[in-house]
N, C-alpha and C. Protein backbone atom coordinates (compact mmCIF):
# COMPACT_ATOMS: atom_id res chain seq x y z
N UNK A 1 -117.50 145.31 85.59
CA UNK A 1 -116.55 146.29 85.11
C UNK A 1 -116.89 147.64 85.72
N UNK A 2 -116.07 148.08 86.42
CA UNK A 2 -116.25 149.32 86.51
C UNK A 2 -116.12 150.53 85.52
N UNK A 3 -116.85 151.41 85.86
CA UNK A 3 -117.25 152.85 84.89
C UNK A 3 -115.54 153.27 84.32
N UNK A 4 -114.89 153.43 85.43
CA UNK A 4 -113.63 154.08 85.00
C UNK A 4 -112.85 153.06 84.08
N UNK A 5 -112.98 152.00 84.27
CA UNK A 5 -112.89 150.72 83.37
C UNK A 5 -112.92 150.89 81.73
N UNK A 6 -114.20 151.36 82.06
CA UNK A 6 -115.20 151.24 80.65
C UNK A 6 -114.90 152.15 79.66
N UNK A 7 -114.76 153.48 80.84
CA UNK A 7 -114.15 154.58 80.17
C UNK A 7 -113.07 154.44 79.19
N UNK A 8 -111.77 153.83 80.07
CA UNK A 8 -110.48 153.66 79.51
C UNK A 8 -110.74 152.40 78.16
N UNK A 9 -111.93 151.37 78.36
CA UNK A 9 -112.67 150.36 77.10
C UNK A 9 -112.54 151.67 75.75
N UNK A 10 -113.98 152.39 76.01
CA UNK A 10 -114.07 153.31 75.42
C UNK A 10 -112.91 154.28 74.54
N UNK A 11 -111.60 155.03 74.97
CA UNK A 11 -110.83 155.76 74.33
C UNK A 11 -109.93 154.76 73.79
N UNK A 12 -109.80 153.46 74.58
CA UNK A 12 -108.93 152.67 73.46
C UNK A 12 -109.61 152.13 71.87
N UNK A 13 -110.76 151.66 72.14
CA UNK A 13 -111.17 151.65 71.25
C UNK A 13 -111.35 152.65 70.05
N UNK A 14 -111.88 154.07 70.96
CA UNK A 14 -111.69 155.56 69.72
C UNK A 14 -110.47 155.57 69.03
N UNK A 15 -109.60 154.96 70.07
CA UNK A 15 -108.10 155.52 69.07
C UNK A 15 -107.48 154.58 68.24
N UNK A 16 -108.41 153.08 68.51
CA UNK A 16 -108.10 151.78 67.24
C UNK A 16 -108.74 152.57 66.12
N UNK A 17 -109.82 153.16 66.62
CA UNK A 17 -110.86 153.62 65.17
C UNK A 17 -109.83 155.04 64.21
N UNK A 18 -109.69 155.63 65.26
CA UNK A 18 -108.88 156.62 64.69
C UNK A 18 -107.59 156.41 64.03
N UNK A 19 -106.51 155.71 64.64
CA UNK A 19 -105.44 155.01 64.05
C UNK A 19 -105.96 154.31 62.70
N UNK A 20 -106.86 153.94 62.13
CA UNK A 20 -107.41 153.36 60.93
C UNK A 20 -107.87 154.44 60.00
N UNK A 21 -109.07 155.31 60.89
CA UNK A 21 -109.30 156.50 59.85
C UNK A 21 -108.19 157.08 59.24
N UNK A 22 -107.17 157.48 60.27
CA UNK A 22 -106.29 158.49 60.01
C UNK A 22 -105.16 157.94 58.79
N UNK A 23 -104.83 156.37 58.57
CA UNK A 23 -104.26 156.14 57.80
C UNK A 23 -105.32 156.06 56.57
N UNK A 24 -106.32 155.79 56.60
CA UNK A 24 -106.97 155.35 55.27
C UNK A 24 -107.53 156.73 54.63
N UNK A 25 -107.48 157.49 55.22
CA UNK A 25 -107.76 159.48 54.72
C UNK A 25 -106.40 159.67 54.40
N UNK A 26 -105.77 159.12 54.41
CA UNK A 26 -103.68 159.89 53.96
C UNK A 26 -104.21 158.81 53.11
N UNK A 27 -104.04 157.59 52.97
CA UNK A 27 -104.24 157.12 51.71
C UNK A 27 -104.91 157.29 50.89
N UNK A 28 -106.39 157.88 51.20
CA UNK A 28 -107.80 158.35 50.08
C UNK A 28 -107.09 159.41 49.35
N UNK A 29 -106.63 160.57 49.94
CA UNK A 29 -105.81 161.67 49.90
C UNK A 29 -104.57 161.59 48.94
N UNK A 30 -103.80 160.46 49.13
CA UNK A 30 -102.64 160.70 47.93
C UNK A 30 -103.42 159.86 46.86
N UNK A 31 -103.98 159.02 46.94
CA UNK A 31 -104.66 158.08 45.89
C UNK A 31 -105.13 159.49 45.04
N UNK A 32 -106.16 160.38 45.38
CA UNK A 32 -106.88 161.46 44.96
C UNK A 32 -105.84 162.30 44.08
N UNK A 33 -104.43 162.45 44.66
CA UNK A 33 -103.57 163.47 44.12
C UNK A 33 -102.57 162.97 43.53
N UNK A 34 -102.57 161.15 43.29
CA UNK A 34 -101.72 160.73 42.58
C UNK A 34 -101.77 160.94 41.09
N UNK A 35 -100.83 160.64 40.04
CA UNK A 35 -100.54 160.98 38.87
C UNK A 35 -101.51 160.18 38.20
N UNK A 36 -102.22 159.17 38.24
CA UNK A 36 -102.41 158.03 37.47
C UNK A 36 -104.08 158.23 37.74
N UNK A 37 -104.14 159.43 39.07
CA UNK A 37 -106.02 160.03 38.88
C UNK A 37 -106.27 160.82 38.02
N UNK A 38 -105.17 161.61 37.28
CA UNK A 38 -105.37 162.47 36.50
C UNK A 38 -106.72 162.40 35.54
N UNK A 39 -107.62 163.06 35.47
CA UNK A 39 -108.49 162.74 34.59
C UNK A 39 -108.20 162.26 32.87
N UNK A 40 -108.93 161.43 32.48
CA UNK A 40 -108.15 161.16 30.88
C UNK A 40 -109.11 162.31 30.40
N UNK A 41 -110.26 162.28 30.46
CA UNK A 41 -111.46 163.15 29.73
C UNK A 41 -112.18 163.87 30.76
N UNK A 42 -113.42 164.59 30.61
CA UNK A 42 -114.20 165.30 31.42
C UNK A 42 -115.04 164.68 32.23
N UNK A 43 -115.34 163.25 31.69
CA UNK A 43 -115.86 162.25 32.51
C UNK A 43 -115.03 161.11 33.02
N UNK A 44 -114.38 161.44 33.39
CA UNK A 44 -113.16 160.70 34.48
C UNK A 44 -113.51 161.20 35.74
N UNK A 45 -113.93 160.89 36.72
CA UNK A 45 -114.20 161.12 37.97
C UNK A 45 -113.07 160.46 38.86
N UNK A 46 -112.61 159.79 39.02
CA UNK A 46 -112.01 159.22 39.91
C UNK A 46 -111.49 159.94 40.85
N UNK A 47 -110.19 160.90 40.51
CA UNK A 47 -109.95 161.46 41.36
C UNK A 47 -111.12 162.27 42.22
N UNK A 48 -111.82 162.78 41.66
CA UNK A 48 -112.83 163.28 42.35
C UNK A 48 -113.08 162.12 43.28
N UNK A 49 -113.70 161.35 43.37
CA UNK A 49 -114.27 160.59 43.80
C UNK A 49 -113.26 160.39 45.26
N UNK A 50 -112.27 160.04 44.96
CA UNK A 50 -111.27 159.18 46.03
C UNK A 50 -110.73 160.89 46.52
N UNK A 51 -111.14 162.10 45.81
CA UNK A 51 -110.93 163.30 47.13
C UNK A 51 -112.40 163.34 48.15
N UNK A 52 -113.20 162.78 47.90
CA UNK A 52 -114.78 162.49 48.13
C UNK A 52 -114.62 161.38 49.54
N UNK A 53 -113.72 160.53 49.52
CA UNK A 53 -113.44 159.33 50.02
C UNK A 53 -112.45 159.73 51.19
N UNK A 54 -111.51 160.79 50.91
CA UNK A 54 -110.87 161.20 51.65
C UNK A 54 -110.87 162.37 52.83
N UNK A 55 -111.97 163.43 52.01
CA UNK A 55 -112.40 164.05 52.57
C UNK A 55 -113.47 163.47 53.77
N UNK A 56 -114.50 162.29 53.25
CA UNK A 56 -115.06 161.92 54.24
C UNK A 56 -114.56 161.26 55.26
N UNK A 57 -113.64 160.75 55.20
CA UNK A 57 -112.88 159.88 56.37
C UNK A 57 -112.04 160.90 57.51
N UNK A 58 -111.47 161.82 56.95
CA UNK A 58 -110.91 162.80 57.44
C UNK A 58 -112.04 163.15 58.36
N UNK A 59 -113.15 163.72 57.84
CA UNK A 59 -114.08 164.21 58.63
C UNK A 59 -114.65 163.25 59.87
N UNK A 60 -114.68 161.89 59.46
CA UNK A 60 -114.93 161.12 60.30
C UNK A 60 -113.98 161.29 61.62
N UNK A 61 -112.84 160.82 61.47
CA UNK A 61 -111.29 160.85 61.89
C UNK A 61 -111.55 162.63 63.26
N UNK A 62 -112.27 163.40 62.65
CA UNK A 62 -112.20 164.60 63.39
C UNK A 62 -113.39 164.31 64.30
N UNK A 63 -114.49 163.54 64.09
CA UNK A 63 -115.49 163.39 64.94
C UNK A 63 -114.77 162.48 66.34
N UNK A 64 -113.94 161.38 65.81
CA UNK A 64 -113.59 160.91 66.66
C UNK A 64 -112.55 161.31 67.85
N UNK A 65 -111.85 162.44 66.78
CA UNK A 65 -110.71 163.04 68.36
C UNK A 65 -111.90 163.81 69.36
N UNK A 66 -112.78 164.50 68.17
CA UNK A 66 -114.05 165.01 69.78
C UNK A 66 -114.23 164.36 70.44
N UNK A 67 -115.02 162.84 70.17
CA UNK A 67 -115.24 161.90 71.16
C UNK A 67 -113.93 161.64 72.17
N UNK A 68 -113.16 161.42 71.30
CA UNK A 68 -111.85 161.00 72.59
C UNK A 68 -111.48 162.01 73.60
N UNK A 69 -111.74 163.31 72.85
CA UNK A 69 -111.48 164.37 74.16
C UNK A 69 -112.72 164.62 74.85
N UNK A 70 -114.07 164.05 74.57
CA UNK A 70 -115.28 164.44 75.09
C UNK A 70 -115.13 163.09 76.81
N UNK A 71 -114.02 161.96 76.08
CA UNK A 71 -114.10 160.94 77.07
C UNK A 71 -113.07 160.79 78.17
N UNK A 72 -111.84 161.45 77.31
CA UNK A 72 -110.82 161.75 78.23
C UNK A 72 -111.31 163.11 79.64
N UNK A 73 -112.15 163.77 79.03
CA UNK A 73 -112.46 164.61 80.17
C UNK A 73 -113.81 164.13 80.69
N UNK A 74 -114.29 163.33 80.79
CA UNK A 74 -115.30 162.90 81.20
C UNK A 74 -115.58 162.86 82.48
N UNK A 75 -116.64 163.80 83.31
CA UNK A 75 -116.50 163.84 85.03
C UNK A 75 -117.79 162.02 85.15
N UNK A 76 -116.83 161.43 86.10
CA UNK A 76 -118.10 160.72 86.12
C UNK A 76 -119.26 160.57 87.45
N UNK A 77 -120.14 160.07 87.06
CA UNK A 77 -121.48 160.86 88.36
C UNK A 77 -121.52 159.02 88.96
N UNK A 78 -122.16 159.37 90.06
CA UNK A 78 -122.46 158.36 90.92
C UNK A 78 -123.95 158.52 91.08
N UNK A 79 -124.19 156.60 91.24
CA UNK A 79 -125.95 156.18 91.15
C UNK A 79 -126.62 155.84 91.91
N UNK A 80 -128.05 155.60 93.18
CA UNK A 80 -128.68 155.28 93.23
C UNK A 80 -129.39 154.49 93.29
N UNK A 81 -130.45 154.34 93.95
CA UNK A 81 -131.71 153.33 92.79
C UNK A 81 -132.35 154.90 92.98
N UNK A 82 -132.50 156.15 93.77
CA UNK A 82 -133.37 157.29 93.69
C UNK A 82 -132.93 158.31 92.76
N UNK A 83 -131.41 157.98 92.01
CA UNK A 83 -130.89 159.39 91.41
C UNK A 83 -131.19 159.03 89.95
N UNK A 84 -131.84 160.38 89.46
CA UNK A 84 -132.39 159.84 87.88
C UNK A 84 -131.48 159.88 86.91
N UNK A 85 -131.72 159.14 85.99
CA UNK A 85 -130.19 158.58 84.85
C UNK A 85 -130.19 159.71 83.92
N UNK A 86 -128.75 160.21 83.81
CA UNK A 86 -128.43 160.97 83.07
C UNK A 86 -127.12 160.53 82.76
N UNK A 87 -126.07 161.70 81.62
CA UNK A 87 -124.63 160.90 81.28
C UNK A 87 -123.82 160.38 82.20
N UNK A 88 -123.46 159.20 82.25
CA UNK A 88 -121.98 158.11 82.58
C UNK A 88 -123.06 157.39 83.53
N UNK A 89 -124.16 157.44 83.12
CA UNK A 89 -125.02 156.27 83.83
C UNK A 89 -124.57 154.96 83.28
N UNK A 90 -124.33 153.67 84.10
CA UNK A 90 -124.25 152.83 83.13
C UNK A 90 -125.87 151.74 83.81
N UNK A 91 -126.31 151.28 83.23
CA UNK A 91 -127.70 151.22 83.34
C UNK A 91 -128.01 149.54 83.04
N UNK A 92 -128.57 148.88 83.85
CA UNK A 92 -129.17 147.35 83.48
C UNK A 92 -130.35 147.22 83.47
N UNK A 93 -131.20 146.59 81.38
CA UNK A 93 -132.17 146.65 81.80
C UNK A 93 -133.25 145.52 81.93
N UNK A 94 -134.41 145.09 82.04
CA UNK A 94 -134.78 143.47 81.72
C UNK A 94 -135.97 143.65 81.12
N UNK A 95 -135.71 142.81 80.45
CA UNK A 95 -137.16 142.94 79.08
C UNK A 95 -138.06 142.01 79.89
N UNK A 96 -139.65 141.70 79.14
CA UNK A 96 -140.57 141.34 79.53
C UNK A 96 -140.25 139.32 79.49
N UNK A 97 -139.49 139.00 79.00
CA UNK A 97 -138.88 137.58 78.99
C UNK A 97 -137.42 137.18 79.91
N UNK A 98 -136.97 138.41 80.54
CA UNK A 98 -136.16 137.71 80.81
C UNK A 98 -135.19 138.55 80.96
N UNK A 99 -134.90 139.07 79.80
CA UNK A 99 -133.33 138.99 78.62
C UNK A 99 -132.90 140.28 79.77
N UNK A 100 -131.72 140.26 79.97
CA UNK A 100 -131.03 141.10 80.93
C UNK A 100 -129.94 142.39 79.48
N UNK A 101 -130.17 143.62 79.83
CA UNK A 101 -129.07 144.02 78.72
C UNK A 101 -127.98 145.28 80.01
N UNK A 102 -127.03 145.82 79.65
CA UNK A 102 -126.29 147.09 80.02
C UNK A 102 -125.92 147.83 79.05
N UNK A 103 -126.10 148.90 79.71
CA UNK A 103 -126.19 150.15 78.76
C UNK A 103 -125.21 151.53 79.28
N UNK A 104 -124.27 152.14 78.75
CA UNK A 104 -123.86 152.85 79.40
C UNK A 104 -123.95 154.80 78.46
N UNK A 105 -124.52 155.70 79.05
CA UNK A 105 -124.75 156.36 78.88
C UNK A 105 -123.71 157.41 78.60
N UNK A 106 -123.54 157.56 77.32
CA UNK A 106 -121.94 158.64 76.99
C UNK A 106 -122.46 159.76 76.61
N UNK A 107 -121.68 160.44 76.25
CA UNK A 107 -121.60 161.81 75.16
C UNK A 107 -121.46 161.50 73.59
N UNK A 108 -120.41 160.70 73.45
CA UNK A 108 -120.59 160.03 71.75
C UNK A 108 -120.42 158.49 71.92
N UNK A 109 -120.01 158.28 70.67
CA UNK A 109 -119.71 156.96 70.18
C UNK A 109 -121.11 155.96 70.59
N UNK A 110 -122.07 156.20 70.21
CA UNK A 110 -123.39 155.43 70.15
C UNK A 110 -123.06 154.30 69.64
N UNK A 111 -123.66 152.73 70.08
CA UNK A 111 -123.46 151.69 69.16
C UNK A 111 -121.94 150.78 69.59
N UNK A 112 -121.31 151.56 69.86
CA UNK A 112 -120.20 150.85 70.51
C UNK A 112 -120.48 150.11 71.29
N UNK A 113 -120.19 148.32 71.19
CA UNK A 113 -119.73 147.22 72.11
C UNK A 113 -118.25 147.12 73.17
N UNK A 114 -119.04 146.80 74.46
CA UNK A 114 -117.27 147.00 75.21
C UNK A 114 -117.70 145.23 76.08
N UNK A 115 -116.76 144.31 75.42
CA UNK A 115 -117.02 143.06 76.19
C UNK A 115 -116.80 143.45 77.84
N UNK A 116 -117.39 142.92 78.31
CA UNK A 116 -117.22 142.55 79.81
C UNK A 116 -117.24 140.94 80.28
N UNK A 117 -116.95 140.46 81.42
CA UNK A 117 -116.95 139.62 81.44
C UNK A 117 -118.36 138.66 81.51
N UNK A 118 -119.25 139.19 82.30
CA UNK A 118 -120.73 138.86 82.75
C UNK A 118 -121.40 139.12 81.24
N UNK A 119 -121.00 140.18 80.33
CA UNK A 119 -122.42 140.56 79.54
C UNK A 119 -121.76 142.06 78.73
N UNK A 120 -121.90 141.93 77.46
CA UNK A 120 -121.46 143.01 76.70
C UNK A 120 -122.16 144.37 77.12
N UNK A 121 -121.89 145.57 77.21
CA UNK A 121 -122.13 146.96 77.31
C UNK A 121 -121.64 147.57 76.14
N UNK A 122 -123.36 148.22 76.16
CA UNK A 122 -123.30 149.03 74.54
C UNK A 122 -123.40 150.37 75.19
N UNK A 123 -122.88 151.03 74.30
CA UNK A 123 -122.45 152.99 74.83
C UNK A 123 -123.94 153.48 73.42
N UNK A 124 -124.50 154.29 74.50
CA UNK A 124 -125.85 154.76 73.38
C UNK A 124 -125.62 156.03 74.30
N UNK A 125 -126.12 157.13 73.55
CA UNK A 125 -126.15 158.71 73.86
C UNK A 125 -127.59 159.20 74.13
N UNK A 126 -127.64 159.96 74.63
CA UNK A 126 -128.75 160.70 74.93
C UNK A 126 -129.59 160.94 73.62
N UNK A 127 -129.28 161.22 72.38
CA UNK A 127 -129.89 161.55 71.70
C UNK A 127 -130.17 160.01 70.79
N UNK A 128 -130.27 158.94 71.31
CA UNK A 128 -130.62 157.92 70.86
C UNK A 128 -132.00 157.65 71.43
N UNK A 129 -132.76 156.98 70.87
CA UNK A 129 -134.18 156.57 71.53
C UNK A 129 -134.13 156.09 72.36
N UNK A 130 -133.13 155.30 72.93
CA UNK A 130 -133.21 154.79 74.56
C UNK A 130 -132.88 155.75 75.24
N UNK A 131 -131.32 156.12 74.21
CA UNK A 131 -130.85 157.55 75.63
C UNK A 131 -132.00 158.52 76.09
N UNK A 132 -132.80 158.72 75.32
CA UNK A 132 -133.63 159.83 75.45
C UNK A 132 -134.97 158.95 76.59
N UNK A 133 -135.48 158.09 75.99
CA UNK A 133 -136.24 156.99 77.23
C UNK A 133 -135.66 156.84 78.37
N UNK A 134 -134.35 156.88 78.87
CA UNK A 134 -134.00 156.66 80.21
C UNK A 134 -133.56 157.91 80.93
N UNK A 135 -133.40 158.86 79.94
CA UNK A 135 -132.83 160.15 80.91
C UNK A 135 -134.36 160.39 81.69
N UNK A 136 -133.84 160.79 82.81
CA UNK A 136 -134.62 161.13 84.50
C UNK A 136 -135.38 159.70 84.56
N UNK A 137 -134.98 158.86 84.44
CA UNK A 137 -135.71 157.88 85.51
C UNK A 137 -135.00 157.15 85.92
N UNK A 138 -135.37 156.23 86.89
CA UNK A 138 -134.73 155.80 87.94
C UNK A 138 -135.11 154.00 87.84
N UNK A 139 -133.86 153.85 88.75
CA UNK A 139 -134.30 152.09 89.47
C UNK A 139 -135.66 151.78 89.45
N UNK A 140 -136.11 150.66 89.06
CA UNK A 140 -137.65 150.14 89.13
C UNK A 140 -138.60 150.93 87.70
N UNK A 141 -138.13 151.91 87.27
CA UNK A 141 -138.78 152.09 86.81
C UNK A 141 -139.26 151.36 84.73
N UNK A 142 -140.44 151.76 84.14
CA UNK A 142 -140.44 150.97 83.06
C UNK A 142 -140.18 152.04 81.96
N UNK A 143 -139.87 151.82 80.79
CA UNK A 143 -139.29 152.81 79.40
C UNK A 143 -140.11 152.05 78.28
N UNK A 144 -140.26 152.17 77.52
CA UNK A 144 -141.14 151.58 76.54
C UNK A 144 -140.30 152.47 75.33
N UNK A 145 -139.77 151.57 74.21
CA UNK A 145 -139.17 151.85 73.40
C UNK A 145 -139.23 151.13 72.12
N UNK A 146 -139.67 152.52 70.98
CA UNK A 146 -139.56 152.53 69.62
C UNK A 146 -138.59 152.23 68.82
N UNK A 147 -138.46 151.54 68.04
CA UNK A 147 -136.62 150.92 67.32
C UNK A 147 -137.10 151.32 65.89
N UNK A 148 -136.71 152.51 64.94
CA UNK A 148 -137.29 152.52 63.68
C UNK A 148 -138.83 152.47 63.47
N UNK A 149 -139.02 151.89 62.79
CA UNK A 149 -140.39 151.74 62.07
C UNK A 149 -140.91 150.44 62.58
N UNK A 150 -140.76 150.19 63.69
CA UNK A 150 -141.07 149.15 64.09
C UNK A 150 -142.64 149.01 64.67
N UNK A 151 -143.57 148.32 64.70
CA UNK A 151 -145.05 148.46 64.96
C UNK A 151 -145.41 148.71 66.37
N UNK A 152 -144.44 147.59 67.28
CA UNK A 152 -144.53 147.44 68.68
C UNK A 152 -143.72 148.13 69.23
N UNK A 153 -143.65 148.71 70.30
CA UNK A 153 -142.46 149.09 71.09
C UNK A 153 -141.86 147.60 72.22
N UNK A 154 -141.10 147.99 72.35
CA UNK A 154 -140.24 147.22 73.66
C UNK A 154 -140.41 147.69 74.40
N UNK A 155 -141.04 147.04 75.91
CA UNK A 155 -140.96 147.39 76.89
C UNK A 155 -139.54 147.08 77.86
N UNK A 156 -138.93 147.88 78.86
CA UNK A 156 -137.90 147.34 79.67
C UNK A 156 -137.97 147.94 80.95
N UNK A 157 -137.58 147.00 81.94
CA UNK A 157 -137.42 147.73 83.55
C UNK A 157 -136.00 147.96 83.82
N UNK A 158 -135.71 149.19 84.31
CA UNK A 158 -134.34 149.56 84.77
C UNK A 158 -134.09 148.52 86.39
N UNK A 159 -133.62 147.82 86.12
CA UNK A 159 -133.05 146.74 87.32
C UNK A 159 -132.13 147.36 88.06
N UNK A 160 -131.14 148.76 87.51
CA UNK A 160 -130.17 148.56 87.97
C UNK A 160 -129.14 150.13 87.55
N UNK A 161 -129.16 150.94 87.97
CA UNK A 161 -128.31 152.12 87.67
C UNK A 161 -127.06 152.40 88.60
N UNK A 162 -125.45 152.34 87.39
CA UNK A 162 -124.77 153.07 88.75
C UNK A 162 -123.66 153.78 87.78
């Protein structure tokens, strides 16, 4: 798959996510201001609650048009095996068994899966523990990476940047 590919993976997906936020915050939202939230007593929360529900989704819903405009303008860079990885890297790496992964280096939406045909690509950011392990290094080189509270790190070799 190519990058510009992935890209266009990427904003369709933001805007499945968003098309969902955006209805289920109009729904948290009238649910919150419907007649039937009215509080009965002082400990009736509900409406509170479902303006709580609405407000957070909304907020969500606003993170995601950033991302979509952070991706729609997205310049993208060209790779190497000598140029060190930084954003719209998309990156292959191989663990000490084997296991082959791709990784593509964004501005948001961390955690995101984009099928490909060969092998799924996950979008992780710079400020993720890998993102942060692979920025400035290059082809061949090794990253050794912490996941949580985990005892061992993972080791991985960059096979592959472009």
């Amino acid at each position: 798959m190519t990058k510009e590919r992935l890209i266009q993976e990427i904003i369709l997906a933001l805007s499945a996510d968003l098309a969902v936020l955006s209805t289920a915050a109009m729904v948290a939202h009238e649910a919150a201001t419907h007649e039937e939230c009215l509080p009965d007593n002082k400990y009736d929360t509900t409406a509170l609650e479902a303006s709580y529900i609405a407000q957070g989704q909304a907020n969500r819903a606003q993170e995601i048009r950033v991302a979509l405009e952070n991706y729609r303008t997205l310049s993208l860079h060209a790779f190497d095996d000598d140029t060190p990885i930084r954003l719209t890297a998309l990156v292959t790496l191989e663990n000490d068994e084997g296991g082959v992964r791709r990784f593509f280096l964004g501005p948001q939406g961390g955690g995101m899966k984009i099928a490909d045909n060969t092998m799924e690509i996950v979008v992780i950011t710079p400020g993720s523990p890998l993102g942060r392990a692979l920025l400035g290094r290059r082809t061949g080189d090794e990253v050794q990476v912490r996941a949580g509270d985990a005892a061992t790190a993972a080791m991985f070799t960059i096979v592959a940047v472009c």
